[in-house]
PDB file of N, CA and C in Angstrom:
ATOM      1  N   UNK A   1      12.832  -0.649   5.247  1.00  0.00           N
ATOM      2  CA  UNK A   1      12.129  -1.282   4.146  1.00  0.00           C
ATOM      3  C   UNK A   1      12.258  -2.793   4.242  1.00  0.00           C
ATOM      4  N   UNK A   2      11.423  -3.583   4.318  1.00  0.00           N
ATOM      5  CA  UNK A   2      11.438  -5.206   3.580  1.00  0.00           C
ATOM      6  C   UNK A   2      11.977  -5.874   2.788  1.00  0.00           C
ATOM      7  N   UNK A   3      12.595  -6.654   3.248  1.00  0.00           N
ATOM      8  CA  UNK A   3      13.601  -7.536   2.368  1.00  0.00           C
ATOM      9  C   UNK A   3      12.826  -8.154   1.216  1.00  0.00           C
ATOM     10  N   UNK A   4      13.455  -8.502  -0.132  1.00  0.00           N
ATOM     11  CA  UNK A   4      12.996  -9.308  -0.757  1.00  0.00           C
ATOM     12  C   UNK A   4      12.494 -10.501  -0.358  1.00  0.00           C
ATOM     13  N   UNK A   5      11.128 -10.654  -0.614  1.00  0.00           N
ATOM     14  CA  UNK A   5      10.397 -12.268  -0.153  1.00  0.00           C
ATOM     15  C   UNK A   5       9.931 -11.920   1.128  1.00  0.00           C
ATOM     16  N   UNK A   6       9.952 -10.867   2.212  1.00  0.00           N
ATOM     17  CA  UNK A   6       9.485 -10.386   3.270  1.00  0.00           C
ATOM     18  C   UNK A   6       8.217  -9.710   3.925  1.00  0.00           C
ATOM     19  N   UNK A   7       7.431 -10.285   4.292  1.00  0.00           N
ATOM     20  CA  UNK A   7       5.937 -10.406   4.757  1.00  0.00           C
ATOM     21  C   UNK A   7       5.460  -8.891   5.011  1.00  0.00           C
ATOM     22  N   UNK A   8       5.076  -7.713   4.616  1.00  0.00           N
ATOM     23  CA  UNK A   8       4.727  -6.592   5.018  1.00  0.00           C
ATOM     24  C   UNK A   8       3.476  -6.492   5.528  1.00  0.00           C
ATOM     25  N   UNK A   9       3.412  -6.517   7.313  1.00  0.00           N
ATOM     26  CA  UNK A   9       2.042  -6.056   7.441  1.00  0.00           C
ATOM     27  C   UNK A   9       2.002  -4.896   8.082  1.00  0.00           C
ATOM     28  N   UNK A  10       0.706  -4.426   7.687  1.00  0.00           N
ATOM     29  CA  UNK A  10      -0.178  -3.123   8.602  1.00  0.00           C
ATOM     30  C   UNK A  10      -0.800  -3.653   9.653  1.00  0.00           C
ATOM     31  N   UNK A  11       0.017  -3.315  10.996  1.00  0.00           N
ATOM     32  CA  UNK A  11      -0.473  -3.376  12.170  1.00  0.00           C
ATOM     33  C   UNK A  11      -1.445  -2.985  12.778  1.00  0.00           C
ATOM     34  N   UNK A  12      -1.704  -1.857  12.057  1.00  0.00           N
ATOM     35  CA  UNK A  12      -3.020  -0.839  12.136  1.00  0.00           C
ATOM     36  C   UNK A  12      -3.090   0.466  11.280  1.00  0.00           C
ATOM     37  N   UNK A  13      -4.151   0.852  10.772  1.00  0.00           N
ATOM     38  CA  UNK A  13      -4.369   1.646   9.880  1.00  0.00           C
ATOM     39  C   UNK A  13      -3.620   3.066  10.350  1.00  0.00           C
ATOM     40  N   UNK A  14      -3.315   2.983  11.997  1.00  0.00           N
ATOM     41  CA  UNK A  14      -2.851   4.656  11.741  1.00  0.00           C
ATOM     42  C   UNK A  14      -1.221   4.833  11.489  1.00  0.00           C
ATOM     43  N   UNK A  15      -0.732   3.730  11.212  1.00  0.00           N
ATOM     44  CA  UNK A  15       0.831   4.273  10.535  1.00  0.00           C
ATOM     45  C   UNK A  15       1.550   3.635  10.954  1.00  0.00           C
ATOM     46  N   UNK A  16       1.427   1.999  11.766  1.00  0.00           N
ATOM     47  CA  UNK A  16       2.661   1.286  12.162  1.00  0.00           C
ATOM     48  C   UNK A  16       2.717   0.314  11.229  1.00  0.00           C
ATOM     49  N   UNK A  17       4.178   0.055  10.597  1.00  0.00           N
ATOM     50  CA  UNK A  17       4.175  -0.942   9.701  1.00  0.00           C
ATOM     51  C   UNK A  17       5.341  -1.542  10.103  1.00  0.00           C
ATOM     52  N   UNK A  18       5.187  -2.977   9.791  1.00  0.00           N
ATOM     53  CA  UNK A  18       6.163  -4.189  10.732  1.00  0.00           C
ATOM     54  C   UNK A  18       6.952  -4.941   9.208  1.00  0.00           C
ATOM     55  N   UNK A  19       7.902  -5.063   9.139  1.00  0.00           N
ATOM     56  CA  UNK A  19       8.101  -5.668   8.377  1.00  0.00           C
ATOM     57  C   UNK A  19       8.993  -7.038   8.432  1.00  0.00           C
ATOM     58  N   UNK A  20       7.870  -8.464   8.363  1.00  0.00           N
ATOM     59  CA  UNK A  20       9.258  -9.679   8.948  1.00  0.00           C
ATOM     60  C   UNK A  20       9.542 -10.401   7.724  1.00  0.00           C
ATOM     61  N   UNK A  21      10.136 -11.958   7.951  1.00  0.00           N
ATOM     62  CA  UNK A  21      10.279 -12.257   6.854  1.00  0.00           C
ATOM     63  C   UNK A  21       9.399 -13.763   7.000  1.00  0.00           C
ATOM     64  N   UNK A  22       8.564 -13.749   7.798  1.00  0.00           N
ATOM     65  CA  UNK A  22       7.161 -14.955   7.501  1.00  0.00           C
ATOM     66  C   UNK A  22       6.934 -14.659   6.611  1.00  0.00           C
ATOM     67  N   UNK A  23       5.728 -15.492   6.050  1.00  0.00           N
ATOM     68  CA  UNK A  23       5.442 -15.861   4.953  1.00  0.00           C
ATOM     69  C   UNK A  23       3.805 -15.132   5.325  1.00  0.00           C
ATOM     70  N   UNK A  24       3.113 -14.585   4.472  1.00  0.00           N
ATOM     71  CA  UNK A  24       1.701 -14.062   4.731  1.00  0.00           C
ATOM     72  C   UNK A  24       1.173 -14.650   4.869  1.00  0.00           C
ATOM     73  N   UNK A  25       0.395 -14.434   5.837  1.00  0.00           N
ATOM     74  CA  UNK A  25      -0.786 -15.291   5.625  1.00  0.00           C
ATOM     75  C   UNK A  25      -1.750 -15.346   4.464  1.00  0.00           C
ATOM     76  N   UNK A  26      -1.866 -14.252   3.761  1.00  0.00           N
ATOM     77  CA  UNK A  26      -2.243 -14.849   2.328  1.00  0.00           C
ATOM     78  C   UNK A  26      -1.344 -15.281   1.357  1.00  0.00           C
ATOM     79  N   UNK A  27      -0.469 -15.520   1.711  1.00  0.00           N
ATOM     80  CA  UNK A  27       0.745 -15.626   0.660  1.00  0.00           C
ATOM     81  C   UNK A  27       0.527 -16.893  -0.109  1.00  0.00           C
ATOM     82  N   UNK A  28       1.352 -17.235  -1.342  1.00  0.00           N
ATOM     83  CA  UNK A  28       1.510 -18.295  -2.155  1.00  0.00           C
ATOM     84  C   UNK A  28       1.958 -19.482  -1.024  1.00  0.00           C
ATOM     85  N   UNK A  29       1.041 -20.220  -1.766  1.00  0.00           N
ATOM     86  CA  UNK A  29       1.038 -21.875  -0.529  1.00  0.00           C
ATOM     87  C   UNK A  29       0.763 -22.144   0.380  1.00  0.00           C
ATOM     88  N   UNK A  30      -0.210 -20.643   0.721  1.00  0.00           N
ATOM     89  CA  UNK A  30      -0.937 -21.156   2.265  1.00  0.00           C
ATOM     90  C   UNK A  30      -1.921 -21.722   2.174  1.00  0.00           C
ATOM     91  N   UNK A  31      -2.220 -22.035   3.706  1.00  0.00           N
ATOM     92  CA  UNK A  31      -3.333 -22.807   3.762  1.00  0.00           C
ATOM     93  C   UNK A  31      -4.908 -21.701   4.320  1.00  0.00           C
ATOM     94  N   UNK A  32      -4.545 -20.534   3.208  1.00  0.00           N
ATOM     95  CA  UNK A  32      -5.569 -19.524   3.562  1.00  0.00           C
ATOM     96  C   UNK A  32      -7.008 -19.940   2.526  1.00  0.00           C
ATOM     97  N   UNK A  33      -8.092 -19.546   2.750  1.00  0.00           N
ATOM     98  CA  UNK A  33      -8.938 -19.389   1.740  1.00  0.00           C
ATOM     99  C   UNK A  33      -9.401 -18.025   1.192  1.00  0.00           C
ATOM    100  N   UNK A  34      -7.933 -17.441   1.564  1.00  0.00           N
ATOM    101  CA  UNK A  34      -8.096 -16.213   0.740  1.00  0.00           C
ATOM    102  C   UNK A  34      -6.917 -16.065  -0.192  1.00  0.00           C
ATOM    103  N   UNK A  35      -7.479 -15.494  -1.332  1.00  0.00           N
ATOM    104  CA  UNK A  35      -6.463 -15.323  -2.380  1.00  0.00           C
ATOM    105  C   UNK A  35      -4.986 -14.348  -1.768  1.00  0.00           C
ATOM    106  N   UNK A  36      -3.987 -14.802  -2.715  1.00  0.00           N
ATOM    107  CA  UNK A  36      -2.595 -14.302  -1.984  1.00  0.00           C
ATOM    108  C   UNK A  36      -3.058 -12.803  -2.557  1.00  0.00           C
ATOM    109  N   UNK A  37      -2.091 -11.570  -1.692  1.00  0.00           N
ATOM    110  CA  UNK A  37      -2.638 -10.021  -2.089  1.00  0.00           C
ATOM    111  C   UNK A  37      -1.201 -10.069  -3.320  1.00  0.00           C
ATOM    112  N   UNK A  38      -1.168  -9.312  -4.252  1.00  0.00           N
ATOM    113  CA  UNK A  38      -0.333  -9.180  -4.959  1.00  0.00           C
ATOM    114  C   UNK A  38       0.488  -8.133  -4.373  1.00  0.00           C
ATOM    115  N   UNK A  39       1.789  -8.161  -4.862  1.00  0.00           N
ATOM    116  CA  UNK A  39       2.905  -7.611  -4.812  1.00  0.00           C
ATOM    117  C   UNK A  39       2.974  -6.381  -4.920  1.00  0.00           C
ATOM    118  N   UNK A  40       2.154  -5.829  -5.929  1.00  0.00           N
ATOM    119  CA  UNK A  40       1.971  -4.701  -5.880  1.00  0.00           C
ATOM    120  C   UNK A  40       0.978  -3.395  -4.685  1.00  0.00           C
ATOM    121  N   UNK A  41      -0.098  -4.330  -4.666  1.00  0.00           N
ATOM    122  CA  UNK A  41      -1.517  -3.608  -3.584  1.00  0.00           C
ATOM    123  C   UNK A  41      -0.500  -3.294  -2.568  1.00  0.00           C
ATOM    124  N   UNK A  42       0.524  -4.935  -1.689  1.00  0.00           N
ATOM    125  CA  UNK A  42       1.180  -4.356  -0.616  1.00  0.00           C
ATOM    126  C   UNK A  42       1.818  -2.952  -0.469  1.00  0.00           C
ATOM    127  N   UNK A  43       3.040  -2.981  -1.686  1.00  0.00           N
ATOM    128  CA  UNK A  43       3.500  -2.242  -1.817  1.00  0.00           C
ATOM    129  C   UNK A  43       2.767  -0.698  -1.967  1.00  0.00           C
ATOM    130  N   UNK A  44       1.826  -0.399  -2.662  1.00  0.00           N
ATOM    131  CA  UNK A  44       0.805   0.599  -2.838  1.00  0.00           C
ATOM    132  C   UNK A  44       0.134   1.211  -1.133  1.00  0.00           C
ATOM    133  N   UNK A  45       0.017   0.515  -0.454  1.00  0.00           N
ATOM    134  CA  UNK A  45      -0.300   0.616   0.912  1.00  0.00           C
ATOM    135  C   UNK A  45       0.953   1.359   1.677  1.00  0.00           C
ATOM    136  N   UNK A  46       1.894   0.568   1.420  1.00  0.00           N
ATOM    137  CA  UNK A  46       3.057   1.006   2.530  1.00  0.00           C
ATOM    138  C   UNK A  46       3.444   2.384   1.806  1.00  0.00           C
ATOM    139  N   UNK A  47       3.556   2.283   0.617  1.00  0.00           N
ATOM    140  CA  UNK A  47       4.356   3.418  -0.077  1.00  0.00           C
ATOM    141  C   UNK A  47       3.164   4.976   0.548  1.00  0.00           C
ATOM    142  N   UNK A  48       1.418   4.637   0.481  1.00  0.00           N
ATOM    143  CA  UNK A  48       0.569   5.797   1.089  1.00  0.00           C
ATOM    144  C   UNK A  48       1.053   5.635   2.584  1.00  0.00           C
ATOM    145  N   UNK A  49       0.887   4.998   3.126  1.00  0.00           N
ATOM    146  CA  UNK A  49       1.445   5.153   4.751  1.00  0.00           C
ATOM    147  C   UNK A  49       3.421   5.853   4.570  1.00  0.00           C
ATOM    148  N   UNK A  50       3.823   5.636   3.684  1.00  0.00           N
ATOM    149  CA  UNK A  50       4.889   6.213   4.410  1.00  0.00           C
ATOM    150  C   UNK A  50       4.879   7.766   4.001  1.00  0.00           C
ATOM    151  N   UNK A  51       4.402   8.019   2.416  1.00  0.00           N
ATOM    152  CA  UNK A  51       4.189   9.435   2.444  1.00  0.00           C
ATOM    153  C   UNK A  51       3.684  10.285   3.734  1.00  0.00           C
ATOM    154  N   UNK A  52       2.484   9.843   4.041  1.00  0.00           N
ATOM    155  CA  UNK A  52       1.829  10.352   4.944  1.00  0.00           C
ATOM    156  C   UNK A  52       2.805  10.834   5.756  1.00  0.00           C
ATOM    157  N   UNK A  53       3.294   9.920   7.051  1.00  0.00           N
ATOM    158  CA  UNK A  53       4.465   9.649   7.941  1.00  0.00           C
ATOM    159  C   UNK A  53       5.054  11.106   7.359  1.00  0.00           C
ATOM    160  N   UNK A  54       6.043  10.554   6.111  1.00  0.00           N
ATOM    161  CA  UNK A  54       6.437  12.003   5.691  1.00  0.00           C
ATOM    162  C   UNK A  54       6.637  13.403   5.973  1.00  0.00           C
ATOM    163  N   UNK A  55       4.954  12.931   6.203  1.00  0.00           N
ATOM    164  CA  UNK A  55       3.832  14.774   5.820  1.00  0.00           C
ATOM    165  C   UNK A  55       3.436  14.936   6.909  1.00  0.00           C
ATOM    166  N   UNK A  56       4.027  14.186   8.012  1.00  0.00           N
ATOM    167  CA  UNK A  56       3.285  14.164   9.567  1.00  0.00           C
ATOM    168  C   UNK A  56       1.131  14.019   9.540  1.00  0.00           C
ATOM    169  N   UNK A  57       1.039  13.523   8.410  1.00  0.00           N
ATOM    170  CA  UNK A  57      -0.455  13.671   8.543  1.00  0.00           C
ATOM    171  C   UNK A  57      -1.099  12.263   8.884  1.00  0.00           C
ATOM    172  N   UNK A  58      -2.640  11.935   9.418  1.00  0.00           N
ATOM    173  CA  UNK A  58      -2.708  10.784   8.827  1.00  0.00           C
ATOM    174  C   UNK A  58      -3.594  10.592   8.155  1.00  0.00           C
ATOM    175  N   UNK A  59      -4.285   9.043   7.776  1.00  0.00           N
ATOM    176  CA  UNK A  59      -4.573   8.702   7.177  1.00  0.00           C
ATOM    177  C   UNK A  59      -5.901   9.060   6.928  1.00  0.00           C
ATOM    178  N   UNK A  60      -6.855   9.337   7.896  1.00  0.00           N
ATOM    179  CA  UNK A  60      -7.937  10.017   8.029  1.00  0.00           C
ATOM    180  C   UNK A  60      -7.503  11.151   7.235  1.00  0.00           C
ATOM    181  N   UNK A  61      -6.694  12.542   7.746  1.00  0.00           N
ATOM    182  CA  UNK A  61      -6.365  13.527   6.717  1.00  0.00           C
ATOM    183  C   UNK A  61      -6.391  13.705   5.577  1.00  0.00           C
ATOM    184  N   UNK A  62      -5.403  11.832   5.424  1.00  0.00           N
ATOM    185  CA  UNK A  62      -5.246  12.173   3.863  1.00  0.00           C
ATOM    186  C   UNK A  62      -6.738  11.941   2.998  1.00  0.00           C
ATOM    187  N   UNK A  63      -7.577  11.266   3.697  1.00  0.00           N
ATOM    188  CA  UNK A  63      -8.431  11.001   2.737  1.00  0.00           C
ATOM    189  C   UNK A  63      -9.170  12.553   2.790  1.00  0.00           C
ATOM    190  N   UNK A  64      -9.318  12.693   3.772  1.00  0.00           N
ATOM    191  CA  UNK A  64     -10.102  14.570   3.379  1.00  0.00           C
ATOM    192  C   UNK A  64      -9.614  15.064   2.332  1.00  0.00           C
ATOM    193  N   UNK A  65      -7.968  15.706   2.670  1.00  0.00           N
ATOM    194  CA  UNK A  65      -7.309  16.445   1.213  1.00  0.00           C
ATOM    195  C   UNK A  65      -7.651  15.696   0.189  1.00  0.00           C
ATOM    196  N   UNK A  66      -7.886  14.147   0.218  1.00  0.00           N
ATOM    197  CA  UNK A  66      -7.698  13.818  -1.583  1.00  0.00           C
ATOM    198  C   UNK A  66      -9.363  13.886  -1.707  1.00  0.00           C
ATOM    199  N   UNK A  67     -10.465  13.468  -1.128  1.00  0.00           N
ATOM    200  CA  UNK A  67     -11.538  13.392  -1.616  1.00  0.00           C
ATOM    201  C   UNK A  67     -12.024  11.848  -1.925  1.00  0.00           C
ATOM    202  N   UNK A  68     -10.706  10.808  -1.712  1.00  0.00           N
ATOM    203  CA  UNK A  68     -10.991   9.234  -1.428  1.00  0.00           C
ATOM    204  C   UNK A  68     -11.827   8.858   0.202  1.00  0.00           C
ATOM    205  N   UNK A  69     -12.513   7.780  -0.050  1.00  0.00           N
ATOM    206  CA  UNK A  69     -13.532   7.927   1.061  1.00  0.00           C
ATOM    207  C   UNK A  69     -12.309   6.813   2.339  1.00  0.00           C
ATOM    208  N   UNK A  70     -12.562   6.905   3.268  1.00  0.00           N
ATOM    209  CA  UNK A  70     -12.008   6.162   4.233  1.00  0.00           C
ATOM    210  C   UNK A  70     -12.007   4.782   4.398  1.00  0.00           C
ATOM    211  N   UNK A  71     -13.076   4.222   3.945  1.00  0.00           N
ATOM    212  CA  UNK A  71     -12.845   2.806   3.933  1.00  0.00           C
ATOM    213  C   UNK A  71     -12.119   2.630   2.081  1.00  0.00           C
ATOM    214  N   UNK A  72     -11.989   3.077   1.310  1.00  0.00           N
ATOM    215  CA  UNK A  72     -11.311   2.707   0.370  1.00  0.00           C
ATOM    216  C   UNK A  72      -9.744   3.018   0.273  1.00  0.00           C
ATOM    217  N   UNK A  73      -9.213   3.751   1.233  1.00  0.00           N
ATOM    218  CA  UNK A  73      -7.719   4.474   1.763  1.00  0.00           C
ATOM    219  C   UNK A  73      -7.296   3.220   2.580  1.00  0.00           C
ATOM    220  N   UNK A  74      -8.466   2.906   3.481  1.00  0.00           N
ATOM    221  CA  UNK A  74      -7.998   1.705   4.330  1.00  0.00           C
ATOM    222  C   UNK A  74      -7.365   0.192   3.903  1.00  0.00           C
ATOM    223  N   UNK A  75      -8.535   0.503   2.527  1.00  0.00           N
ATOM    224  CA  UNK A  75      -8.198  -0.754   2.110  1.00  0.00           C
ATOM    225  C   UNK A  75      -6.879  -1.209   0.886  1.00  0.00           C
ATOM    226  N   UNK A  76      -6.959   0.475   0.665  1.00  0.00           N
ATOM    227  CA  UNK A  76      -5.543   0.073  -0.211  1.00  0.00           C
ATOM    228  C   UNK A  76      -3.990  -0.109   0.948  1.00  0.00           C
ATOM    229  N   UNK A  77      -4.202   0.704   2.262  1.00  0.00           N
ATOM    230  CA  UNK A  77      -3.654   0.711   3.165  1.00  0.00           C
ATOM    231  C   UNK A  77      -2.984  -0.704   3.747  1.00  0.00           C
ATOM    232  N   UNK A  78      -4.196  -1.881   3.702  1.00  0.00           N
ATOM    233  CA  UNK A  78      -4.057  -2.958   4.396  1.00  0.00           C
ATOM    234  C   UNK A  78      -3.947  -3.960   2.991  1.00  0.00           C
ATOM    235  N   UNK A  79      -3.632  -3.473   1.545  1.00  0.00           N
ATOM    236  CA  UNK A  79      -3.363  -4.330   0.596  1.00  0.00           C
ATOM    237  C   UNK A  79      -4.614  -5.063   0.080  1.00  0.00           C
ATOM    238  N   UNK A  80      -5.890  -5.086   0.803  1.00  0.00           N
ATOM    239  CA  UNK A  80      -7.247  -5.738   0.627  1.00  0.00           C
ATOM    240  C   UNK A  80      -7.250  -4.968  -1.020  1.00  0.00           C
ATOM    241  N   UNK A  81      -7.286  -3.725  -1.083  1.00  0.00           N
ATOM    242  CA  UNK A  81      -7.985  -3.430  -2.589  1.00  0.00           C
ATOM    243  C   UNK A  81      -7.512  -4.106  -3.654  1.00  0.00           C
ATOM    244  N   UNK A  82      -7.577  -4.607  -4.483  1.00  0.00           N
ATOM    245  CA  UNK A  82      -6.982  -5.469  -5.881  1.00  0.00           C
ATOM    246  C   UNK A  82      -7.708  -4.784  -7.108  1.00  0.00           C
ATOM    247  N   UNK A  83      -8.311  -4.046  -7.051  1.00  0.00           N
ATOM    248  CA  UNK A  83      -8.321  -2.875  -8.247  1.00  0.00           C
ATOM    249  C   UNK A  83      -8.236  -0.903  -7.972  1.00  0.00           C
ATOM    250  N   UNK A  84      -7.472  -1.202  -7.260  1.00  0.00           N
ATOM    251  CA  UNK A  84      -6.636   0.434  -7.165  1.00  0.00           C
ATOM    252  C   UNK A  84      -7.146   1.055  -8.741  1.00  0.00           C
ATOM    253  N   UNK A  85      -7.697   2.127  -8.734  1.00  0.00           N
ATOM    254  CA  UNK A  85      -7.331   2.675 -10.321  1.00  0.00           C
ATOM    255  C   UNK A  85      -6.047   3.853 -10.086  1.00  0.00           C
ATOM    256  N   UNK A  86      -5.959   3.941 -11.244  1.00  0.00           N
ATOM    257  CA  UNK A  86      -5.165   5.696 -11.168  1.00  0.00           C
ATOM    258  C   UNK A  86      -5.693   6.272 -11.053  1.00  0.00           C
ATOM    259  N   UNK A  87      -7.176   6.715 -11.335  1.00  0.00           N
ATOM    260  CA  UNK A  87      -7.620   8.003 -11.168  1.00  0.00           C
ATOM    261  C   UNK A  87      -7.543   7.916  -9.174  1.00  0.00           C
ATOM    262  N   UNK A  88      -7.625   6.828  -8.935  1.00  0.00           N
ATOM    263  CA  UNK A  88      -7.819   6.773  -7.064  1.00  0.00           C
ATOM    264  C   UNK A  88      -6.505   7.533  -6.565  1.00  0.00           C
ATOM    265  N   UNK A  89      -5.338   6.657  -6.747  1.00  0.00           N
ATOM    266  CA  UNK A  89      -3.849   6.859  -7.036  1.00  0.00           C
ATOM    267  C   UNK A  89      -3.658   8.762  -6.742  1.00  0.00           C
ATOM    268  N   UNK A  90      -4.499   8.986  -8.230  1.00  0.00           N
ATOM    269  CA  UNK A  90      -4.237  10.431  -8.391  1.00  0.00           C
ATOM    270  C   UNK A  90      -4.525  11.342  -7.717  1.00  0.00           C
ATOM    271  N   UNK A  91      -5.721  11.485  -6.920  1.00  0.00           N
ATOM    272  CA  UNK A  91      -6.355  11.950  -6.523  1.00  0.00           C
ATOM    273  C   UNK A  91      -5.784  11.426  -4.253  1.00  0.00           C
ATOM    274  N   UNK A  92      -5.334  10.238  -4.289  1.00  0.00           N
ATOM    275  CA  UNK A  92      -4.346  10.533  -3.169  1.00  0.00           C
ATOM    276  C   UNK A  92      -2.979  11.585  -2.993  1.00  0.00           C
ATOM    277  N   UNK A  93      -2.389  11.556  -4.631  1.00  0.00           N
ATOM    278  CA  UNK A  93      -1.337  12.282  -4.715  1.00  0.00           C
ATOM    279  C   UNK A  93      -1.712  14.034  -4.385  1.00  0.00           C
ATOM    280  N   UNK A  94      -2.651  14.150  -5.131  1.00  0.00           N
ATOM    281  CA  UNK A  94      -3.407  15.724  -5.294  1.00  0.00           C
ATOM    282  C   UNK A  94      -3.170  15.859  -3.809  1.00  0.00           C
ATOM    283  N   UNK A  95      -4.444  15.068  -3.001  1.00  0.00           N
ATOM    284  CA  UNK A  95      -3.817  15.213  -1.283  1.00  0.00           C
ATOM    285  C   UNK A  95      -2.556  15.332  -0.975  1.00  0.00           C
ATOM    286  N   UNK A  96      -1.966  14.901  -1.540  1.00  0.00           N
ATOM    287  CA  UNK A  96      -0.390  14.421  -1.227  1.00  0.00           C
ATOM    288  C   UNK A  96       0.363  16.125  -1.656  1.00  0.00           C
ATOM    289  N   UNK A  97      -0.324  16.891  -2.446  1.00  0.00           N
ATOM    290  CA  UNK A  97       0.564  17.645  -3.261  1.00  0.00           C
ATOM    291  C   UNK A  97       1.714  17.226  -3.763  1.00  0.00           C
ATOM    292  N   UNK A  98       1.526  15.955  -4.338  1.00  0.00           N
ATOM    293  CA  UNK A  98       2.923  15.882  -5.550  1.00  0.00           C
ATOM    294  C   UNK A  98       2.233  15.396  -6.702  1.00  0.00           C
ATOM    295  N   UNK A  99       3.362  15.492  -7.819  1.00  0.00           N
ATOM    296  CA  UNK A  99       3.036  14.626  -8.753  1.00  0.00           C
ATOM    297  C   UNK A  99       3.034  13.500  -8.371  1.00  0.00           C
ATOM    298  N   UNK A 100       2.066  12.854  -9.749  1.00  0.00           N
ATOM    299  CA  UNK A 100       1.745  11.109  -9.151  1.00  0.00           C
ATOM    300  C   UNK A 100       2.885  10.429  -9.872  1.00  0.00           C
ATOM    301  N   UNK A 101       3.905  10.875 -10.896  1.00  0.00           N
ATOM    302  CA  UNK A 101       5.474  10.142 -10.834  1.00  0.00           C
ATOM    303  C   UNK A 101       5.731   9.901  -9.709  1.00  0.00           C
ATOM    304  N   UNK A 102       5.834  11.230  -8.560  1.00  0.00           N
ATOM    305  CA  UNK A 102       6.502  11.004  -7.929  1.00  0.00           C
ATOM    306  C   UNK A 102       6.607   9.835  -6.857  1.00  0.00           C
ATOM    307  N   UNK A 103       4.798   9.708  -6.903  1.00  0.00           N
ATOM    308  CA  UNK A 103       4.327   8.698  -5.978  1.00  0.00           C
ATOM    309  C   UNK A 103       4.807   6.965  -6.273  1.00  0.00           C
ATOM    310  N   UNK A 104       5.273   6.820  -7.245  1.00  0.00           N
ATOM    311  CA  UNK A 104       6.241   5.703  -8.423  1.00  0.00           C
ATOM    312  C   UNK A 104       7.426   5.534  -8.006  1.00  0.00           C
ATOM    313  N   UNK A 105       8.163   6.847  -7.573  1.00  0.00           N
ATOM    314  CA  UNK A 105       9.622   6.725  -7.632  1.00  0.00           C
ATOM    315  C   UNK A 105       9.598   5.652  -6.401  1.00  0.00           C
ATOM    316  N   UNK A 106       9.429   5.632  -5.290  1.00  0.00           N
ATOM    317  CA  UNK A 106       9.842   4.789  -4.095  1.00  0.00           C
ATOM    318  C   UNK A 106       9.926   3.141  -4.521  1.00  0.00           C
ATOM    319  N   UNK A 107      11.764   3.390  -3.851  1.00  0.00           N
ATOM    320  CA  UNK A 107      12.353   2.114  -4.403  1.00  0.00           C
ATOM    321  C   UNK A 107      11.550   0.772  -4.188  1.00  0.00           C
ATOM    322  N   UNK A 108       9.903   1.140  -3.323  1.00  0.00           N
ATOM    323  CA  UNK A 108       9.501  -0.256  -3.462  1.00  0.00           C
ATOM    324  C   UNK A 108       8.523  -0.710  -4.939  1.00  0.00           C
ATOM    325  N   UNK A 109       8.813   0.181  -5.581  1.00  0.00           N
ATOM    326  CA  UNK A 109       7.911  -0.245  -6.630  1.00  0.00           C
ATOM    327  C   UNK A 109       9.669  -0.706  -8.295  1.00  0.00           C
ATOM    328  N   UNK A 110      10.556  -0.888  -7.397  1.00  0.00           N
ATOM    329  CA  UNK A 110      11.110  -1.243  -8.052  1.00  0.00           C
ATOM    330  C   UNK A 110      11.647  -2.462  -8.265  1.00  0.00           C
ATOM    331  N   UNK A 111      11.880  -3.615  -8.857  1.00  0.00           N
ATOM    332  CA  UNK A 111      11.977  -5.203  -9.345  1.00  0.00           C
ATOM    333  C   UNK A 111      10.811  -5.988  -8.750  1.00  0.00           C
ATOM    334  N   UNK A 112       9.584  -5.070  -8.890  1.00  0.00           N
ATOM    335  CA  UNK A 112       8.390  -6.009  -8.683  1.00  0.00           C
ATOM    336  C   UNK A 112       8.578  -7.317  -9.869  1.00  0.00           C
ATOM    337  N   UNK A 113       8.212  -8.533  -8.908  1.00  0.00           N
ATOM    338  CA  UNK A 113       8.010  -9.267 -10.603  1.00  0.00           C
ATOM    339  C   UNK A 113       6.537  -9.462 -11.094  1.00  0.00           C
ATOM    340  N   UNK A 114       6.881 -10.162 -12.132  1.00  0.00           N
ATOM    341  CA  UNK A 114       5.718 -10.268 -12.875  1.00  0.00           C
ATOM    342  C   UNK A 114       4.242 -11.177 -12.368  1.00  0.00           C
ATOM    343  N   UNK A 115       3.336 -10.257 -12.007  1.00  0.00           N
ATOM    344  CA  UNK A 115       1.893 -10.618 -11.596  1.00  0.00           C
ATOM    345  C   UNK A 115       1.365 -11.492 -12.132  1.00  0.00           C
ATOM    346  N   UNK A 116       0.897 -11.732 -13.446  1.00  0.00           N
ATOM    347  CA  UNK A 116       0.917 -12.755 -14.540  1.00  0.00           C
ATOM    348  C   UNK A 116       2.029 -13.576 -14.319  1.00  0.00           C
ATOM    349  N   UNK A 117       1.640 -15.103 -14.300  1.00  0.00           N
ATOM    350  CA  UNK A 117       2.482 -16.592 -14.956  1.00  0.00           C
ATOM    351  C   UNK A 117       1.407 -17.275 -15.537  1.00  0.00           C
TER     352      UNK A 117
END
C-alpha cells in the first residue's frame, strides 16, 4: 500500500499498480493543466483493482459481472472519473459478490482528508 502523501499510479488498466512517493502529475502545485484527481477517485481505483487481483479476475470480467461499461471501469480505474456514483460503486460490488460496506472497509479509504477547503 502507499505511503501517506504517495503518488499512486495505474501502469495499465490490467492490474499493475506502482506506488512511489513523487508528486502526481496532477497533483496540488503542478505545473499540469489538468485539475489535481482527488484523494478519493485514486483510492476508488486501486481499492477495484485490488479486489479484482483478489478474485483472480480482470478488469474486463469485472465489468461483464457488474453490468458497468468498460470505458467507465477504466476510468474509475485510472482515477480520471470525478463523479463515481454509488449506484456505479454498487453494481461493481454485485460483480464483486460482496456487500458494498465491504467494498469501504479497505484501510485505504481510511484518514482520507477533507476534499473541501
Amino acid at each position: 500500500l502507499p505511503t501517506r502523501g504517495g503518488w499512486i499510479e495505474i501502469l495499465s488498466i490490467g492490474l499493475t499498480i506502482e506506488a512511489t512517493n513523487s508528486p502526481s502529475p496532477h497533483g496540488e502545485g503542478g505545473a499540469s493543466h489538468h485539475p489535481p484527481i482527488p484523494q478519493i477517485n485514486r483510492r476508488l481505483g486501486v481499492n477495484t483493482v485490488q479486489l479484482c487481483r483478489e478474485r483472480d479476475i480482470s478488469i474486463n470480467k469485472l465489468c461483464t459481472m457488474s453490468g458497468v461499461t468498460q470505458s467507465t471501469v477504466n476510468n474509475i480505474v485510472s482515477g480520471r472519473n470525478k463523479s463515481v456514483t454509488i449506484s456505479t460503486i454498487k453494481k461493481l460490488c454485485d460483480g464483486l459478490d460482496m456487500p458494498i460496506e465491504d467494498f469501504f472497509k479497505s484501510d485505504l479509504f481510511k484518514g482520507l482528508e477533507q476534499e473541501l477547503k
